[in-house]
Protein backbone atom coordinates (compact mmCIF):
# COMPACT_ATOMS: atom_id res chain seq x y z
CA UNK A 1 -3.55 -15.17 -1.55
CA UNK A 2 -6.27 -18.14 -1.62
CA UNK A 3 -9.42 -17.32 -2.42
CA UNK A 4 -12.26 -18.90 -4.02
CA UNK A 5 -13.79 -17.95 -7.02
CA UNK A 6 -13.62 -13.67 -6.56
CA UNK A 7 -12.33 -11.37 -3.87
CA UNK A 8 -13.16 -7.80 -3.26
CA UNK A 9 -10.75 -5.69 -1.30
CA UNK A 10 -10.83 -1.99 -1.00
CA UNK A 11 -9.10 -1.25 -3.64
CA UNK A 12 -8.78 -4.36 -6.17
CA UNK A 13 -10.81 -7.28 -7.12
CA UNK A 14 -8.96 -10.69 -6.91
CA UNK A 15 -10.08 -13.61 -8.83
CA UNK A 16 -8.15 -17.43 -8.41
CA UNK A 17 -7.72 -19.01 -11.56
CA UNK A 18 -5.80 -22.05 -9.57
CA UNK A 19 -5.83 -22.24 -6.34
CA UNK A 20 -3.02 -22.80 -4.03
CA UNK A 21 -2.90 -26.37 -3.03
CA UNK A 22 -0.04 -29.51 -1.78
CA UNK A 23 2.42 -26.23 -1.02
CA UNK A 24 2.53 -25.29 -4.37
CA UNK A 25 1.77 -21.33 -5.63
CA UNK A 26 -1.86 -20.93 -7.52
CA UNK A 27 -2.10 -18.28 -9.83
CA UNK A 28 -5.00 -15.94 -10.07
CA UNK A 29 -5.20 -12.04 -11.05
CA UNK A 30 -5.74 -8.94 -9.25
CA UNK A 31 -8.06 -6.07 -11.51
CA UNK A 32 -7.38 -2.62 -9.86
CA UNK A 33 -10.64 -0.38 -9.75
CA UNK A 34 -10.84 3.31 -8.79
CA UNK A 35 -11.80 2.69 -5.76
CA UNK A 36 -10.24 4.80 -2.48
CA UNK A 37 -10.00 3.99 1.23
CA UNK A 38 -8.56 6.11 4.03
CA UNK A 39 -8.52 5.47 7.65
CA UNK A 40 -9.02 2.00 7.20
CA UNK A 41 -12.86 2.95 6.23
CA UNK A 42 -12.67 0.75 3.28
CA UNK A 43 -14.31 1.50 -0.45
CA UNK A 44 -15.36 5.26 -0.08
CA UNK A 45 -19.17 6.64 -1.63
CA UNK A 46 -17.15 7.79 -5.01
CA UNK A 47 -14.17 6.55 -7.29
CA UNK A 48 -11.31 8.47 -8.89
CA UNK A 49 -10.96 7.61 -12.76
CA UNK A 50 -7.51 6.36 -13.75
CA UNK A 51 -6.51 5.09 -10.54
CA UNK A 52 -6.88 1.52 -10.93
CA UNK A 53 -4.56 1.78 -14.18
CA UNK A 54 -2.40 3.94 -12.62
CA UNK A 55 -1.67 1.52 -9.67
CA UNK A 56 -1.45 -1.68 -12.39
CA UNK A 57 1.15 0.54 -14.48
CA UNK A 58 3.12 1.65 -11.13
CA UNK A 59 3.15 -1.64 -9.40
CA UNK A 60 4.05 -3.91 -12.86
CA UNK A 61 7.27 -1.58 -13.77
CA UNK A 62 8.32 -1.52 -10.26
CA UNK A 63 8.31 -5.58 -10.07
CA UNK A 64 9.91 -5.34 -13.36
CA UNK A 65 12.52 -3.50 -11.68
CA UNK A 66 12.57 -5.88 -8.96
CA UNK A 67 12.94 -8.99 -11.54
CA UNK A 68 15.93 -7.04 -13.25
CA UNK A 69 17.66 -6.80 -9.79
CA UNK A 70 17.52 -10.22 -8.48
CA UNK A 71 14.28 -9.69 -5.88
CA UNK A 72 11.96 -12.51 -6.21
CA UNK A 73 8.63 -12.06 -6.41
CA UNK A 74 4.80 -13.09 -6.84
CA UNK A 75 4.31 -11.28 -10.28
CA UNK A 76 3.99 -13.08 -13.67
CA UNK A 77 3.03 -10.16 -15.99
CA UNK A 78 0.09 -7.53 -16.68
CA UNK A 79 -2.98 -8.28 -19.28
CA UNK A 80 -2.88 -5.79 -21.94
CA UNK A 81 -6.67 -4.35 -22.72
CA UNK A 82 -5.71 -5.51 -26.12
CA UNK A 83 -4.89 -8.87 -25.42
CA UNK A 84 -4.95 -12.23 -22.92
CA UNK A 85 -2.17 -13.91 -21.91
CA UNK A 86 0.35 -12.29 -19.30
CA UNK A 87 3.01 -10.05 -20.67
CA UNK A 88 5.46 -7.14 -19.63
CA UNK A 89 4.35 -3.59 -18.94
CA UNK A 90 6.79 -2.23 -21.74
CA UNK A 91 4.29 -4.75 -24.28
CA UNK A 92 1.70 -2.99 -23.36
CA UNK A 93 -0.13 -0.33 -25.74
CA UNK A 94 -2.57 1.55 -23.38
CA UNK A 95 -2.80 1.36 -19.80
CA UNK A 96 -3.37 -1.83 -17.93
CA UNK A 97 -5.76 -2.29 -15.07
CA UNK A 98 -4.78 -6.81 -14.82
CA UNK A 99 -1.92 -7.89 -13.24
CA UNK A 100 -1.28 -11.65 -13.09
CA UNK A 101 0.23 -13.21 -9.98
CA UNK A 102 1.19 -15.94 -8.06
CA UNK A 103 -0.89 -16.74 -4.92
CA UNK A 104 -0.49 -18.62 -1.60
CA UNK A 105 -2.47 -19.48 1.00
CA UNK A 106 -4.06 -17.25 3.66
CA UNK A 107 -5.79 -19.50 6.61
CA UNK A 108 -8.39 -17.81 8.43
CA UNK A 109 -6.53 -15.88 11.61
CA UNK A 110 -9.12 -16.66 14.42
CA UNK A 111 -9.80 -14.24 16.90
CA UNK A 112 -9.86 -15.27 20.88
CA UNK A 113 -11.01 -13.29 23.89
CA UNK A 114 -7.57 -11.25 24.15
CA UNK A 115 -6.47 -10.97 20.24
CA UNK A 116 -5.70 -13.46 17.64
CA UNK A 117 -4.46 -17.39 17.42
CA UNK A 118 -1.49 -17.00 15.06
CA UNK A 119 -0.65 -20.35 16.11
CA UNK A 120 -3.61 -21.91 14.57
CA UNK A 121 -3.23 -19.66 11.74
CA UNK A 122 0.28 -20.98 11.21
CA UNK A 123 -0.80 -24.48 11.64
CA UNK A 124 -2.53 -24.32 8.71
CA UNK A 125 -0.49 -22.36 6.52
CA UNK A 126 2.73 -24.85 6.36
CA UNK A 127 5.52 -23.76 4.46
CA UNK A 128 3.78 -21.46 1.88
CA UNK A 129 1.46 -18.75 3.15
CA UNK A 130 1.18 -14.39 3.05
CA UNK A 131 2.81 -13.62 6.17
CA UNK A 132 0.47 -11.92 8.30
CA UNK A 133 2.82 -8.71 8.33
CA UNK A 134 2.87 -5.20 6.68
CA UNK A 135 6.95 -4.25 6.05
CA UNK A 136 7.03 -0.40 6.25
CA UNK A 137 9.90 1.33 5.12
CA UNK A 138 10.61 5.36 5.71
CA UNK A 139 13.70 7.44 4.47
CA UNK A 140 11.50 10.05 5.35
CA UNK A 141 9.02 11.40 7.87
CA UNK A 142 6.40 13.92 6.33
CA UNK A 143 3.63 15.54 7.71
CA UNK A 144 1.00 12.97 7.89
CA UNK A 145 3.27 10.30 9.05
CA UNK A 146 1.92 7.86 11.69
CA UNK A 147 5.36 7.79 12.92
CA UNK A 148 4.96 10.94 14.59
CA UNK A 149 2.20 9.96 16.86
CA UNK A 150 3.58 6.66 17.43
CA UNK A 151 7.57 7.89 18.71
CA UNK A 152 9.44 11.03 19.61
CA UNK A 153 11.97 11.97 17.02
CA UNK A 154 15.01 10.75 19.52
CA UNK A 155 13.57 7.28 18.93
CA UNK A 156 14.51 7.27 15.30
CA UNK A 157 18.03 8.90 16.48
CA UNK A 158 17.05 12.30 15.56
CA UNK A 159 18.13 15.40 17.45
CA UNK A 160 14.49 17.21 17.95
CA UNK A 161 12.87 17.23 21.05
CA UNK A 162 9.23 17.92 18.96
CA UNK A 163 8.44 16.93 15.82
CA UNK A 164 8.90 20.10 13.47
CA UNK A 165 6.00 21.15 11.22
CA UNK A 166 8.09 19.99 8.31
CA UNK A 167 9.12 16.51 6.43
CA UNK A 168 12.15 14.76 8.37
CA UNK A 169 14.80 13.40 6.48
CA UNK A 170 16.30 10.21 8.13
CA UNK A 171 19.74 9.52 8.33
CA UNK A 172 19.06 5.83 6.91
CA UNK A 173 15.87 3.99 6.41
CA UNK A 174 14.22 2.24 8.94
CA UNK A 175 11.93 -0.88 8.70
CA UNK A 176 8.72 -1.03 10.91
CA UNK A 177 6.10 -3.74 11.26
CA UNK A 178 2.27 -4.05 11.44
CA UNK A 179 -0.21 -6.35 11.49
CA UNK A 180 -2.19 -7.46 8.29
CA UNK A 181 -5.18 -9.69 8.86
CA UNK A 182 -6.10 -7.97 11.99
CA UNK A 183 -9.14 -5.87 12.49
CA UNK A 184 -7.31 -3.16 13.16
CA UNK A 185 -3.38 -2.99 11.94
CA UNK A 186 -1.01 -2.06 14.84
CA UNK A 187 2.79 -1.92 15.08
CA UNK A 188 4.54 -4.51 16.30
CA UNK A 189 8.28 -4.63 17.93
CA UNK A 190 10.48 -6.90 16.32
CA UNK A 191 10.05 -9.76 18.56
CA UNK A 192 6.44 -10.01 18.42
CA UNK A 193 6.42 -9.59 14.65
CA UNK A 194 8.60 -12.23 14.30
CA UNK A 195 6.72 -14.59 16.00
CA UNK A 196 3.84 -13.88 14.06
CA UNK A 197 6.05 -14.29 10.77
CA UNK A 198 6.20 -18.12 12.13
CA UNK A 199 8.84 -20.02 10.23
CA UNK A 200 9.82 -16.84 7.84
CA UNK A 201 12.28 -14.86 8.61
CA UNK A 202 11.95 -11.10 9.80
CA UNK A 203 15.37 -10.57 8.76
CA UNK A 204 14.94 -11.76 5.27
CA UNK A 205 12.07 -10.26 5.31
CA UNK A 206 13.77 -7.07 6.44
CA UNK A 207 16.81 -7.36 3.88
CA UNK A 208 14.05 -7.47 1.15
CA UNK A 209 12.45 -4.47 2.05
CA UNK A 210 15.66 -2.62 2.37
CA UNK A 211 16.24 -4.00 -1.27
CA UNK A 212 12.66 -2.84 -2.62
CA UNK A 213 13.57 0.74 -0.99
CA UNK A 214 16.71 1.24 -3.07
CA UNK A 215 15.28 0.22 -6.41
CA UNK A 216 12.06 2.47 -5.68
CA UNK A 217 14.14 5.47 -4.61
CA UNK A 218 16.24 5.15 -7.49
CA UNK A 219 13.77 5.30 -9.87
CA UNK A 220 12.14 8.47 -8.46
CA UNK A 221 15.71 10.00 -8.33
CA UNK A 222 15.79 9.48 -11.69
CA UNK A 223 12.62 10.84 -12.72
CA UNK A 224 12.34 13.83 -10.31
CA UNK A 225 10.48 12.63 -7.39
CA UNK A 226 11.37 11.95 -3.64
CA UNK A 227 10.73 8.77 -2.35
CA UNK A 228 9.17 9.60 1.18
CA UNK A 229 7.83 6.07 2.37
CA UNK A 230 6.57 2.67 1.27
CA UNK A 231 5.39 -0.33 2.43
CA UNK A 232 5.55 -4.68 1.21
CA UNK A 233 3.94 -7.40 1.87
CA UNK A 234 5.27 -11.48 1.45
CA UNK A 235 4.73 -14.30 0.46
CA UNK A 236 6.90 -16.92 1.97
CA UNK A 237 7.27 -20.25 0.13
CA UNK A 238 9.32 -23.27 0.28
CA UNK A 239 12.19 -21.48 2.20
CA UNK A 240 11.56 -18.49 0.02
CA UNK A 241 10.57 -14.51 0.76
CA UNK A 242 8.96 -13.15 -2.29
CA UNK A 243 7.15 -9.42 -2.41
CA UNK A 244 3.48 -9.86 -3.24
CA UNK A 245 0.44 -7.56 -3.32
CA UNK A 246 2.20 -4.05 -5.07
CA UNK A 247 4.69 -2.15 -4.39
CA UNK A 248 5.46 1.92 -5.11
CA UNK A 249 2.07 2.69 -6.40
CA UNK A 250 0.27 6.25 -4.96
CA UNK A 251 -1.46 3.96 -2.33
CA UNK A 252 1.19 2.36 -1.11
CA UNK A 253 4.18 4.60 -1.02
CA UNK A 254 4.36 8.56 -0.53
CA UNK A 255 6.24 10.49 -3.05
CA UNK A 256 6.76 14.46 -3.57
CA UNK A 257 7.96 17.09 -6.17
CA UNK A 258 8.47 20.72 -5.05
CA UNK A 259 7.02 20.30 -1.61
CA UNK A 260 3.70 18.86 -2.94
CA UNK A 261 2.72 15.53 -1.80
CA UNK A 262 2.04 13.05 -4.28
CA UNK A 263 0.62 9.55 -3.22
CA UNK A 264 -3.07 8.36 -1.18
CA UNK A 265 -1.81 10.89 1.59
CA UNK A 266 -3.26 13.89 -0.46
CA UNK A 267 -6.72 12.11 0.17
CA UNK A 268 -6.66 11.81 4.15
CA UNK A 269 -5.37 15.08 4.25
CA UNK A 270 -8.05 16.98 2.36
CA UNK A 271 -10.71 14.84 4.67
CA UNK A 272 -9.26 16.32 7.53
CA UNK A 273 -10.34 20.17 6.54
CA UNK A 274 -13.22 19.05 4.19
CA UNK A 275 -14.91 16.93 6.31
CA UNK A 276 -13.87 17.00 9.98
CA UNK A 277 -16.53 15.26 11.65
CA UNK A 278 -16.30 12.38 9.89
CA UNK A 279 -12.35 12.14 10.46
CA UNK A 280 -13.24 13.00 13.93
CA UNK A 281 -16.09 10.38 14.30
CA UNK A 282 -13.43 7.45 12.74
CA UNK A 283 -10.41 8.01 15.49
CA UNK A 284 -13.54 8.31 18.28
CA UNK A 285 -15.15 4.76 17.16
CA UNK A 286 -11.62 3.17 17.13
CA UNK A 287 -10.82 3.96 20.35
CA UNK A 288 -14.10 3.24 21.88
CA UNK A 289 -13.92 0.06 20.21
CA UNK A 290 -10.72 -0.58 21.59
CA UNK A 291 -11.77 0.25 25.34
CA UNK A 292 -14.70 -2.33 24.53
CA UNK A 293 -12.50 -4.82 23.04
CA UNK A 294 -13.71 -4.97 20.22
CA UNK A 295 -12.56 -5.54 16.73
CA UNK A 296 -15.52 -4.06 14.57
CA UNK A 297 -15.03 -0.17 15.40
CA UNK A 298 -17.32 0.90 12.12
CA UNK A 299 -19.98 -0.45 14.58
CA UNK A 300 -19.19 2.60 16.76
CA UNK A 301 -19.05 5.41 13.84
CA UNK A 302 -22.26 7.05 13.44
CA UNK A 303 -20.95 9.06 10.58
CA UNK A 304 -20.55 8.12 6.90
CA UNK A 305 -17.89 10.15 4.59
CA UNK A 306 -19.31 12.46 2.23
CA UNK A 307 -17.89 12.43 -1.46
CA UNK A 308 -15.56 14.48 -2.48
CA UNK A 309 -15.95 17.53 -4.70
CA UNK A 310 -15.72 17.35 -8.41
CA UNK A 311 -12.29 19.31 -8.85
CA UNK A 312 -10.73 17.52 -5.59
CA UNK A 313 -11.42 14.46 -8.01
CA UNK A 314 -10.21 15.73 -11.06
CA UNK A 315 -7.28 16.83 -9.61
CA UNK A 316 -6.31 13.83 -7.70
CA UNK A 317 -6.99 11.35 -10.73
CA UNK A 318 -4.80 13.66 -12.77
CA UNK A 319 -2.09 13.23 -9.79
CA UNK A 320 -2.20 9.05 -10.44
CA UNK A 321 -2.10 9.34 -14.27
CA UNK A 322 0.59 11.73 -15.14
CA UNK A 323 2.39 10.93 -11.73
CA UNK A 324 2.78 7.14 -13.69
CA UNK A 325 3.43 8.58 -16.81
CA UNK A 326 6.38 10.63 -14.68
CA UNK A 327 7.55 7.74 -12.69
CA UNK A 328 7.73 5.21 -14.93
CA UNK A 329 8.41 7.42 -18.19
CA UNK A 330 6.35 4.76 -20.36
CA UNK A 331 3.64 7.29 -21.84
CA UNK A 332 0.97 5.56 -21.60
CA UNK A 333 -1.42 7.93 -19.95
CA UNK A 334 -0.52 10.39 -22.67
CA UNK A 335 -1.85 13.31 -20.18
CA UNK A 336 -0.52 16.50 -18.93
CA UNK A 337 2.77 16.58 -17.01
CA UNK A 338 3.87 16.23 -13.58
CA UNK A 339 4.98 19.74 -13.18
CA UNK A 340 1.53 21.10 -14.83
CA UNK A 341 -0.76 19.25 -12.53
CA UNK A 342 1.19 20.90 -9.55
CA UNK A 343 0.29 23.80 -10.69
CA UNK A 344 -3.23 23.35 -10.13
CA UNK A 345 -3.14 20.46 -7.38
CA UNK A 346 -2.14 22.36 -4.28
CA UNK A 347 -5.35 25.20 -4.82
CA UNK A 348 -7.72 22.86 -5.11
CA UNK A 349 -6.36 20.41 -1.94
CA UNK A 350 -5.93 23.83 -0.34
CA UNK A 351 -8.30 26.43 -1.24
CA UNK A 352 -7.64 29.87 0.38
């Protein structure tokens, strides 16, 4: 994406080395920190150690994969800690937390009195641009899922009449859009998400994420894990649909072995018993934001999050590391194993 200079996002710290510019791709890097966000609160009052790497390592292997399979994408390589110049995860002697990339531009999305001028946006953009969607992609449907709030199970041709206090396995994956640049994501149906895609197309777009699926589930079939849900984002260029951002990291996908959840999910979960009132205080603001129409909701949350115990931490950054190690089977968190931190995760999430 087109920014100038440096960029701080939840999560990861973009800086432009060239900026986008004529319809041609910059290039810039993203540095992943250990920062967390849930429920859209952005950075939270503490960090997890080994996240940042862990979400490098994940998300450079998996456009590896992607590269190997035909899928075009934004990535150009990961720099090493021991060295400068873009290279391949499998170069790499310790984890990485630099991921070089290709970038394209994001115009400002102006806001009017009843939503958002994607026209102007697209205006702007041309023919290379981040289209202003979120691709989500679900082979399953596990406790936690917005899905569940969102549809009845009928909806996604299933035979329930409620949604069972249990993960729902889909009879084939579905794709589901969302906004990206909005205050406030929301799902979209397919025709208004394809008129905010502007000139790209939501059934390339579509076709990709169906691709991204396959190689992602495959690789956690092969190393032990299920491969719940995920999401991508694009960049569309010159006729072009390429996956940007990262894709099948613990933030952006939900994985589990033996039952136990294994992804950002864990987080939001634990919130909800640990700290209640906060949770409680976040889905409050956004919906009297909402009846105000209004974009800011923190404005309307008179709570902060608290930071979470020591062992919660521990445990979770333990869940990152050795869930890469697992996934990607490159070693180079050299920490204990899946299986082991299982052991230990689910008291701590769920003391009692």
């Amino acid at each position: 994406m087109d920014r100038k200079g440096e960029a701080m996002t939840s999560v990861k710290d973009i800086e432009v080395v060239e900026p986008p510019a004529d319809g041609d791709l910059g290039r810039g890097t993203f540095t992943f920190s250990d920062r967390y966000s849930v429920f859209d609160w952005g950075p939270m009052p503490d960090t997890i150690p080994g996240k940042g790497a862990s979400l490098c390592t994940m998300g450079a292997f998996n456009f590896e994969l992607f590269a190997d399979a035909g899928i075009p994408t934004h990535y150009r390589g990961v720099i090493p800690p021991e060295g400068d110049d873009p290279t391949s995860i499998a170069n790499c002697e310790s984890p990485p937390t630099v991921m070089a990339i290709d970038l394209a531009m994001v115009p400002e999305l102006p806001e009017t009195g009843d939503g958002y001028d994607y026209e102007t946006f697209h205006q702007e953009a041309g023919e290379s641009f981040v289209v202003p969607l979120e691709v989500i992609f679900r082979n399953r449907v596990p406790i936690g899922s917005s899905l569940r709030r969102r549809l009845e199970p009928t909806d996604v041709g299933l035979s329930y009449s409620t949604w069972p206090d249990e993960p729902i396995e889909l009879d084939d994956p579905i794709v589901e859009f969302s906004t990206k640049f909005e205050q406030s994501d929301r799902y979209l149906k397919a025709e208004e998400a394809a008129a905010i895609a502007g000139v790209a197309s939501l059934e390339s777009i579509e076709e990709l994420a169906h691709g991204v699926n396959e190689i992602i589930t495959e690789q956690a079939t092969a190393t032990g894990l299920r491969h719940d849900d995920g999401k991508i984002e694009v960049v569309y260029h010159a006729g072009e649909h390429l996956v940007a951002d990262v894709a099948g990291t613990f933030d952006e996908n939900r994985f589990t072995q033996e039952g136990q959840q294994l992804s950002k999910e864990v987080i939001r979960q634990f919130y909800k018993r640990f700290h209640p009132e906060w949770t409680d205080a976040v889905s409050l603001a956004k919906q009297e934001a909402k009846e105000a129409d209004r974009h800011d909701w923190k404005a309307f949350c008179e709570i902060d999050p608290k930071p979470l115990p020591e062992a919660v931490i521990e445990a979770v950054s333990i869940m990152y590391t050795a869930g890469a190690d697992t996934y990607t089977e490159l070693g180079l968190f050299g920490g204990e194993e899946l299986p082991a931190v299982l052991d230990h995760l689910d008291p701590v999430l769920h003391p009692g």
